[in-house]
PDB file of N, CA and C in Angstrom:
ATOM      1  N   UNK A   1       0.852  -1.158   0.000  1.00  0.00           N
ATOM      2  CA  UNK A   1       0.000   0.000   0.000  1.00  0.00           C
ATOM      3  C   UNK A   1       0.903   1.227   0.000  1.00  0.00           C
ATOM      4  N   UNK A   2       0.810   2.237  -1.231  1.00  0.00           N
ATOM      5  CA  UNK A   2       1.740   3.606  -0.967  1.00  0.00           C
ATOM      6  C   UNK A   2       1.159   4.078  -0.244  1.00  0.00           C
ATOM      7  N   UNK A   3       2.328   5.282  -0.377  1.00  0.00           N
ATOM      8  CA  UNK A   3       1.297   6.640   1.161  1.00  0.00           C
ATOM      9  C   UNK A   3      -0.110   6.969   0.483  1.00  0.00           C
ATOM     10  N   UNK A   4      -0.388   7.715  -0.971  1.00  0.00           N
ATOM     11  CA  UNK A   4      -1.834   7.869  -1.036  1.00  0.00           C
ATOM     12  C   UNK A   4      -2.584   6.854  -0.733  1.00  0.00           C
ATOM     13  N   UNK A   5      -2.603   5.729  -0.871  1.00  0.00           N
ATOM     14  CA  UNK A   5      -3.434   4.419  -0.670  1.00  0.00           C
ATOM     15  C   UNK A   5      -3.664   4.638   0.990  1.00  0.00           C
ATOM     16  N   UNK A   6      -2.921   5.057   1.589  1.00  0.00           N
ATOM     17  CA  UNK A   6      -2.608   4.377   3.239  1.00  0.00           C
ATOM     18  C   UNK A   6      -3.172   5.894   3.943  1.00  0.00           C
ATOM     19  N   UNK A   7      -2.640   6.833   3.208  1.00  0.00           N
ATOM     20  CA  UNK A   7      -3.605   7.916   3.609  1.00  0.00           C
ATOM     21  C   UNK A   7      -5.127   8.114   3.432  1.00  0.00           C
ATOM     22  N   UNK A   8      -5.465   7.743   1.904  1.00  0.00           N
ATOM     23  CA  UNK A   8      -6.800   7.225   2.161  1.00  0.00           C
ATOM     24  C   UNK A   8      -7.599   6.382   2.946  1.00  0.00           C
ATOM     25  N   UNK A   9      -7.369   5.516   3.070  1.00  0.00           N
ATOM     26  CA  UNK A   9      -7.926   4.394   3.804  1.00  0.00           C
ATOM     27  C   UNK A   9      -8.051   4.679   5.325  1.00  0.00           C
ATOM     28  N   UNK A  10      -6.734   5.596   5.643  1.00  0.00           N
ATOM     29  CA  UNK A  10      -7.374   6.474   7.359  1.00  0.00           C
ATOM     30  C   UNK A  10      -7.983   6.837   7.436  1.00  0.00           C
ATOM     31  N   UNK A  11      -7.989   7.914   6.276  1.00  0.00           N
ATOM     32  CA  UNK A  11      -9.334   9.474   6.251  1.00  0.00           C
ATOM     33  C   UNK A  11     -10.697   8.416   5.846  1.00  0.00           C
ATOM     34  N   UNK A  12     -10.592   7.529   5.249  1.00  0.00           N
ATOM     35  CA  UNK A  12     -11.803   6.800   5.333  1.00  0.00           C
ATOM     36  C   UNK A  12     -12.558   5.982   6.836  1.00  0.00           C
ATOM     37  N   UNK A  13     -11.345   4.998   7.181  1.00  0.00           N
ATOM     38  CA  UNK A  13     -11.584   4.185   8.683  1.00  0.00           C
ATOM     39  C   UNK A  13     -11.906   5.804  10.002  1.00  0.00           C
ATOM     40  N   UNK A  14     -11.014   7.470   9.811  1.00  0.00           N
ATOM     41  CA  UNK A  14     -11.299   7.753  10.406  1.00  0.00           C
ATOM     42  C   UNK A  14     -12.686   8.620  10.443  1.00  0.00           C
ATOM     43  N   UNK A  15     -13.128   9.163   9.519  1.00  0.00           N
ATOM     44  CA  UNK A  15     -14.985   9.464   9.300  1.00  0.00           C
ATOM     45  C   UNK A  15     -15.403   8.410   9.910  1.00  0.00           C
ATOM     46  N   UNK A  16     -14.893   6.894   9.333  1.00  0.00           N
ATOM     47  CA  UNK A  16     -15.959   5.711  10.006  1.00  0.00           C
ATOM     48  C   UNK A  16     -16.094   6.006  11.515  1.00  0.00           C
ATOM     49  N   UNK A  17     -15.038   5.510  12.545  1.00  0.00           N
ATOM     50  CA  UNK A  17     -15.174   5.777  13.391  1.00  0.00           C
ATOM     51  C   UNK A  17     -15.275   7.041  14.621  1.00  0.00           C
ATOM     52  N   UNK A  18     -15.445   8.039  13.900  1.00  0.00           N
ATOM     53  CA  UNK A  18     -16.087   9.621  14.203  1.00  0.00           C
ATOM     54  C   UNK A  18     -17.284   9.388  14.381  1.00  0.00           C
ATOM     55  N   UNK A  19     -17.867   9.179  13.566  1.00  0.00           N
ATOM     56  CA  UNK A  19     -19.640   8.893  13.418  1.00  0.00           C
ATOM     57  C   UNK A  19     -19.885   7.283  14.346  1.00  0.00           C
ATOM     58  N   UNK A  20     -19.283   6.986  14.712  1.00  0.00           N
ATOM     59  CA  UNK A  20     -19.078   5.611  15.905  1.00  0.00           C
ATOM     60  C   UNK A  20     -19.328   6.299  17.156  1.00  0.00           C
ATOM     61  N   UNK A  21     -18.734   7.613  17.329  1.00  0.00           N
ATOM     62  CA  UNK A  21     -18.023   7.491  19.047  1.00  0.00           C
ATOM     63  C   UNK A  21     -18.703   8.974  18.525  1.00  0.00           C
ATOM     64  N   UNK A  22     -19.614   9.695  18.425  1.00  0.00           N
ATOM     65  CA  UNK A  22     -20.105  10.667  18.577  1.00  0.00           C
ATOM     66  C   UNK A  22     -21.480  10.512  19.172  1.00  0.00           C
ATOM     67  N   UNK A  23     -21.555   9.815  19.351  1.00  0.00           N
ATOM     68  CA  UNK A  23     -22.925   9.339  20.151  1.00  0.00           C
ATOM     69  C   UNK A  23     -22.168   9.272  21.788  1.00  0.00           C
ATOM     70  N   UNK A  24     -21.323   8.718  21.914  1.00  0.00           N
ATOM     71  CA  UNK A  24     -20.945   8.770  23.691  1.00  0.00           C
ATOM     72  C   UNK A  24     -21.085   9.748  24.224  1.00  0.00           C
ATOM     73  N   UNK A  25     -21.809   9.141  25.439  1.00  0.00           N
ATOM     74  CA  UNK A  25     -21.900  10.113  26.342  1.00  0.00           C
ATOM     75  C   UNK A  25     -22.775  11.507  26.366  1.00  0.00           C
ATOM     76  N   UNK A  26     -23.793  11.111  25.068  1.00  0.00           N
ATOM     77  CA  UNK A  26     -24.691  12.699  24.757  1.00  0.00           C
ATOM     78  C   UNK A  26     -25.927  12.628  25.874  1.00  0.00           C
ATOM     79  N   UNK A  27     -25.768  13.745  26.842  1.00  0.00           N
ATOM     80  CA  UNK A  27     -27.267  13.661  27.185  1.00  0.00           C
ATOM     81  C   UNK A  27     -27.632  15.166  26.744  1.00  0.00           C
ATOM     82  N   UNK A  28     -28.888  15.247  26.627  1.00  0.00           N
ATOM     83  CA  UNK A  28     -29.652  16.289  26.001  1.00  0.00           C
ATOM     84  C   UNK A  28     -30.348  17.452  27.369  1.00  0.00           C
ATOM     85  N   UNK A  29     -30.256  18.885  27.061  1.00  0.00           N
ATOM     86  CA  UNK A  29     -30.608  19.770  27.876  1.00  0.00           C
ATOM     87  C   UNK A  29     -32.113  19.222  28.238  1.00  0.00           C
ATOM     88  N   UNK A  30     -32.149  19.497  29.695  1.00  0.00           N
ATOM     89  CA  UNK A  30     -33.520  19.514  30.185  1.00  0.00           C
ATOM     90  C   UNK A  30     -34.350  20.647  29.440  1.00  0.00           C
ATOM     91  N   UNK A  31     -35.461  20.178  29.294  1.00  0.00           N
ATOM     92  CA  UNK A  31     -36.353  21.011  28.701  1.00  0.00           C
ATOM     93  C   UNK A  31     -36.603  22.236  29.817  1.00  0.00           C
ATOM     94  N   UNK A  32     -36.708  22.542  30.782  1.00  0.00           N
ATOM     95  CA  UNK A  32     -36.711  23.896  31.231  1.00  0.00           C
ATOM     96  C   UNK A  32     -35.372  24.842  30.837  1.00  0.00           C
ATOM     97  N   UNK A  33     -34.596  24.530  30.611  1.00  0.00           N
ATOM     98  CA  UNK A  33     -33.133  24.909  30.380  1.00  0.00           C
ATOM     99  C   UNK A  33     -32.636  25.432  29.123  1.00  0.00           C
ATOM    100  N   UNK A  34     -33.590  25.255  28.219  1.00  0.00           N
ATOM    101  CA  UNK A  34     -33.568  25.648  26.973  1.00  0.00           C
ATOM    102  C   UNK A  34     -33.646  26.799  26.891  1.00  0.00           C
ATOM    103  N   UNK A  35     -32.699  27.629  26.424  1.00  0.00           N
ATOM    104  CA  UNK A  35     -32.369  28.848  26.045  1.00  0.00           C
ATOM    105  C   UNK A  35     -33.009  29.463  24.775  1.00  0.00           C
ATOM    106  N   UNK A  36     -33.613  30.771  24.478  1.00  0.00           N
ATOM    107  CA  UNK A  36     -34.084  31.016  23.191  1.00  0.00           C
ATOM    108  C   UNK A  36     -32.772  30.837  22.317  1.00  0.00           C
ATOM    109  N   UNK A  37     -33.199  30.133  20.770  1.00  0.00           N
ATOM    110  CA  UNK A  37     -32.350  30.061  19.980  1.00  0.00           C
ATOM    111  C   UNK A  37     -31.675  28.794  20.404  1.00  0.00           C
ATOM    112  N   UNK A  38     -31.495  28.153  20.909  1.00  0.00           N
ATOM    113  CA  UNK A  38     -31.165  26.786  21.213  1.00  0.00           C
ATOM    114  C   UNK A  38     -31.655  25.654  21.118  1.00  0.00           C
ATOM    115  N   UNK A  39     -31.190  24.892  20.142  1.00  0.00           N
ATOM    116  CA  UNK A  39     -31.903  23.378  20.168  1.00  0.00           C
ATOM    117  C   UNK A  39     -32.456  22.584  21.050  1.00  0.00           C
ATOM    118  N   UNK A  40     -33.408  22.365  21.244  1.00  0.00           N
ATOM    119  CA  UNK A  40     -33.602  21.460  22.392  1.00  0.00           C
ATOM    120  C   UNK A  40     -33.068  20.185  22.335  1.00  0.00           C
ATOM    121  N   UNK A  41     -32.717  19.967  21.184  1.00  0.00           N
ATOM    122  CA  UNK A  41     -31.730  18.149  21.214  1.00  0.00           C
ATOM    123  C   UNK A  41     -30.680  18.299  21.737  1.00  0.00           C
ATOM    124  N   UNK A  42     -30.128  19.252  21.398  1.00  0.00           N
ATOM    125  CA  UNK A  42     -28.439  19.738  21.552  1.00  0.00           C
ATOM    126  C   UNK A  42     -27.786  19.276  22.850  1.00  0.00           C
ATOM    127  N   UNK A  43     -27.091  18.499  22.629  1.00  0.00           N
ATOM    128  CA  UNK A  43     -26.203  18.192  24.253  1.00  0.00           C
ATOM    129  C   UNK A  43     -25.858  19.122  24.868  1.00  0.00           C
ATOM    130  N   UNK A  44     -25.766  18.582  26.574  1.00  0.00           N
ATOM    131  CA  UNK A  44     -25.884  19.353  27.093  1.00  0.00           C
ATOM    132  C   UNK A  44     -23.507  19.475  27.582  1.00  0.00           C
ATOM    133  N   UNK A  45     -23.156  18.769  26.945  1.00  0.00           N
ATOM    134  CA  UNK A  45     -21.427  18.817  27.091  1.00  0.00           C
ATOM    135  C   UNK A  45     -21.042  17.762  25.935  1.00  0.00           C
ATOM    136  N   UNK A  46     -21.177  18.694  24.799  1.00  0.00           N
ATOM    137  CA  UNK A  46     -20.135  17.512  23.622  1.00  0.00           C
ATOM    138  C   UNK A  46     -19.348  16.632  23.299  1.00  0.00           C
ATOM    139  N   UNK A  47     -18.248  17.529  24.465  1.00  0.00           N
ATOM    140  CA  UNK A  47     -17.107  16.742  24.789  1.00  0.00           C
ATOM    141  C   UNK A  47     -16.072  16.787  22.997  1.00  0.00           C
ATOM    142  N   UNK A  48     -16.474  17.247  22.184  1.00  0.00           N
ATOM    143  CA  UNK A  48     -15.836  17.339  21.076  1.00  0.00           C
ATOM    144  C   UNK A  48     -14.150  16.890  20.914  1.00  0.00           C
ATOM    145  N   UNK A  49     -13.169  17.437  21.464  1.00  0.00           N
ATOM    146  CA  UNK A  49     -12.128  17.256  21.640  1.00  0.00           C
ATOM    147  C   UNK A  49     -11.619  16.155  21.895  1.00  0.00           C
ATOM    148  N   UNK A  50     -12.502  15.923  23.494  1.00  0.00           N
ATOM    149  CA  UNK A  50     -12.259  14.262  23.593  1.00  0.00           C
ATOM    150  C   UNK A  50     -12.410  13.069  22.849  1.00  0.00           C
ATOM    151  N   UNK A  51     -13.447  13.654  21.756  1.00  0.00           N
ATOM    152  CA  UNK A  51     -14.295  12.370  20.738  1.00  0.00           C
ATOM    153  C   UNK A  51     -13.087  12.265  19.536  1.00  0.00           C
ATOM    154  N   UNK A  52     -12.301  13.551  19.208  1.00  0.00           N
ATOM    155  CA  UNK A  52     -11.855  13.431  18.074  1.00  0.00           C
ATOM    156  C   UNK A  52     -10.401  12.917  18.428  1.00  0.00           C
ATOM    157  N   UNK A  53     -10.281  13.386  20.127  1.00  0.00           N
ATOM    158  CA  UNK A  53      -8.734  12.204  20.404  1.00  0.00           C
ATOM    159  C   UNK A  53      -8.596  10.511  20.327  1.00  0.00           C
ATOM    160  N   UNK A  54     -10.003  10.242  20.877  1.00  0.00           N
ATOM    161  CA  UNK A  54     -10.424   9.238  20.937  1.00  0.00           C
ATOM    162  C   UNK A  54     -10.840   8.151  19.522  1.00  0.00           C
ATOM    163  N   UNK A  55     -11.318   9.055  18.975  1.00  0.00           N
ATOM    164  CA  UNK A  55     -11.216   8.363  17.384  1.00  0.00           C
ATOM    165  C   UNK A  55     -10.125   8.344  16.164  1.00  0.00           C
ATOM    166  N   UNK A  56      -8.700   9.663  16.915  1.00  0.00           N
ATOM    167  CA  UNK A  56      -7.831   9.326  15.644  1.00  0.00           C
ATOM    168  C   UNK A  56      -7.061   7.995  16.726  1.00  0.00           C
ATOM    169  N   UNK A  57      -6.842   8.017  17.845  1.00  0.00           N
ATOM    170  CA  UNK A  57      -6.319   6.620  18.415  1.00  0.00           C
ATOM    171  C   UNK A  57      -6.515   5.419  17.561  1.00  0.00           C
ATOM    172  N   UNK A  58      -8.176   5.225  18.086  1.00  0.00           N
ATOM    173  CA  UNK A  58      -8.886   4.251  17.553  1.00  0.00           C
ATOM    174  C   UNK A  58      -8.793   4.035  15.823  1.00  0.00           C
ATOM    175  N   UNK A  59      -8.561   4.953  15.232  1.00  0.00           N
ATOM    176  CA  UNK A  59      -8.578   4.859  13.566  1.00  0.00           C
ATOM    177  C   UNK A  59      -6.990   4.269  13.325  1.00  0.00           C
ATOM    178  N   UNK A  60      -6.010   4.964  14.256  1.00  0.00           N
ATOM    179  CA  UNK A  60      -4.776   4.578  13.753  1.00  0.00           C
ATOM    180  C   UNK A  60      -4.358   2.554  14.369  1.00  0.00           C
ATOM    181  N   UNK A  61      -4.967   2.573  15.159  1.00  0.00           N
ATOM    182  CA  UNK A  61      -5.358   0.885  15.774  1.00  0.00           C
ATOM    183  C   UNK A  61      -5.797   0.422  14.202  1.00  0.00           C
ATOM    184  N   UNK A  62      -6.952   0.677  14.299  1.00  0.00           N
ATOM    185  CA  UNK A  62      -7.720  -0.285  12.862  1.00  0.00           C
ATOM    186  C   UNK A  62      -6.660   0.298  11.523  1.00  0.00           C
ATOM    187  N   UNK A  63      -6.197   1.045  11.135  1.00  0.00           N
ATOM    188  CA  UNK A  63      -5.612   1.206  10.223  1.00  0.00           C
ATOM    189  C   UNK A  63      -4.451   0.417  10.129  1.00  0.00           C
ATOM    190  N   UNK A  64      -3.611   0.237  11.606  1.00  0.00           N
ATOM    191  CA  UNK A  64      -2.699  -0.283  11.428  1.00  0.00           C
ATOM    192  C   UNK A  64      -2.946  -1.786  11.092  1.00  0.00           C
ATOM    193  N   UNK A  65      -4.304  -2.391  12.048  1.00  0.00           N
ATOM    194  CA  UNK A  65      -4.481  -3.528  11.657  1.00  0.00           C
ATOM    195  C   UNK A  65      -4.655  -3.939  10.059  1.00  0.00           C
ATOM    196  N   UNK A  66      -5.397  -3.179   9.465  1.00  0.00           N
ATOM    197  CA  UNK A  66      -5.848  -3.418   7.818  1.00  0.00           C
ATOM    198  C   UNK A  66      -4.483  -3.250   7.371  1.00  0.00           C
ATOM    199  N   UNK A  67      -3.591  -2.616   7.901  1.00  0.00           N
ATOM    200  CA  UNK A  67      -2.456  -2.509   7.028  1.00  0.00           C
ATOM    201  C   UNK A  67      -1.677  -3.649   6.867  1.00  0.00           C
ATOM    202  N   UNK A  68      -1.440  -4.046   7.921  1.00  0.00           N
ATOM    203  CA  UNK A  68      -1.186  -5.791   8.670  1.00  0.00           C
ATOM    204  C   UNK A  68      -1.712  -6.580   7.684  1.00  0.00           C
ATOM    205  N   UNK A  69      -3.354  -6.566   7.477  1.00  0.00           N
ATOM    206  CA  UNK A  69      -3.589  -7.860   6.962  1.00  0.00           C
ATOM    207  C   UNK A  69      -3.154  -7.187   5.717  1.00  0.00           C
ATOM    208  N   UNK A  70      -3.277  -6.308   4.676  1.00  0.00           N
ATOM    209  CA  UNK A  70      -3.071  -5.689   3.131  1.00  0.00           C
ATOM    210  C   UNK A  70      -1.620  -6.454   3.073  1.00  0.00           C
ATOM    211  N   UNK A  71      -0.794  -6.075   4.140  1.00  0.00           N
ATOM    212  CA  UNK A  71       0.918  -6.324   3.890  1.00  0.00           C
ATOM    213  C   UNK A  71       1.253  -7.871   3.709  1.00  0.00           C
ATOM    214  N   UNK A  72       0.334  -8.279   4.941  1.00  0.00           N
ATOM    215  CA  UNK A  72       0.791  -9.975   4.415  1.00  0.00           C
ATOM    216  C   UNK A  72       0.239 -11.117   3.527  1.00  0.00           C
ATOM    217  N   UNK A  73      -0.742 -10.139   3.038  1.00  0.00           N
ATOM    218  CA  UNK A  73      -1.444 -10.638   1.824  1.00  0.00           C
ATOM    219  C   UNK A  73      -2.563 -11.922   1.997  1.00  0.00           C
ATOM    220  N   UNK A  74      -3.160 -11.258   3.371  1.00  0.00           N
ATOM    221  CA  UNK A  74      -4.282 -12.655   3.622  1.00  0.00           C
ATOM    222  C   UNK A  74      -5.538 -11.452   2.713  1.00  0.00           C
ATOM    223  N   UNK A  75      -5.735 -10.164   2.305  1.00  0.00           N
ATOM    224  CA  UNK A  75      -6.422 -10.067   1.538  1.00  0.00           C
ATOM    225  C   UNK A  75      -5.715  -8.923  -0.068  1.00  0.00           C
ATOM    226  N   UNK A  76      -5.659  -9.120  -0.886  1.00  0.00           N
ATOM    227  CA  UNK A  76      -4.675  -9.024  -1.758  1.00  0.00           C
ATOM    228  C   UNK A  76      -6.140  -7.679  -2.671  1.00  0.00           C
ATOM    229  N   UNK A  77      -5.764  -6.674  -2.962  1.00  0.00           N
ATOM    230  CA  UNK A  77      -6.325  -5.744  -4.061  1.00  0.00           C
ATOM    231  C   UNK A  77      -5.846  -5.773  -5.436  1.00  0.00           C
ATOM    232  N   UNK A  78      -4.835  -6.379  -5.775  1.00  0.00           N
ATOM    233  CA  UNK A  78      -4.145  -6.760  -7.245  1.00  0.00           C
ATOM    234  C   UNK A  78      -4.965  -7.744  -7.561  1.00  0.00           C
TER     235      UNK A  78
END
């Protein structure tokens, strides 16, 4: 796998698992608490930062694994 190949396949595994781990941990504002102009779905602590440390970890794990199996040829793209 070259670098474009291997760079793709992160930026791909890492969207995957972004949209995985963006659901943790959401709880939603109490409905008295709702501010004008504010969603009422909208969490009430995102945690954003943490989600996106947490998923390039996790992406570079699975990447490395796919790279593993690509390299030793238990699944072959040629």
């Amino acid at each position: 796998m070259g670098l474009y190949a291997g760079l793709t396949v992160y930026v791909v595994i890492w969207w995957m698992v972004l949209f995985m781990v963006l659901p943790w941990g959401i709880q939603p504002i109490d409905a008295a608490d709702v501010e004008k102009g504010h969603a009422s779905g909208a969490p009430r602590r995102p945690r954003i930062v943490l989600k996106v440390l947490i998923t390039t970890v996790t992406a570079a794990a699975v990447w490395m694994l796919v790279w593993g199996i690509i390299r030793m040829d238990l699944i072959s793209f040629r």
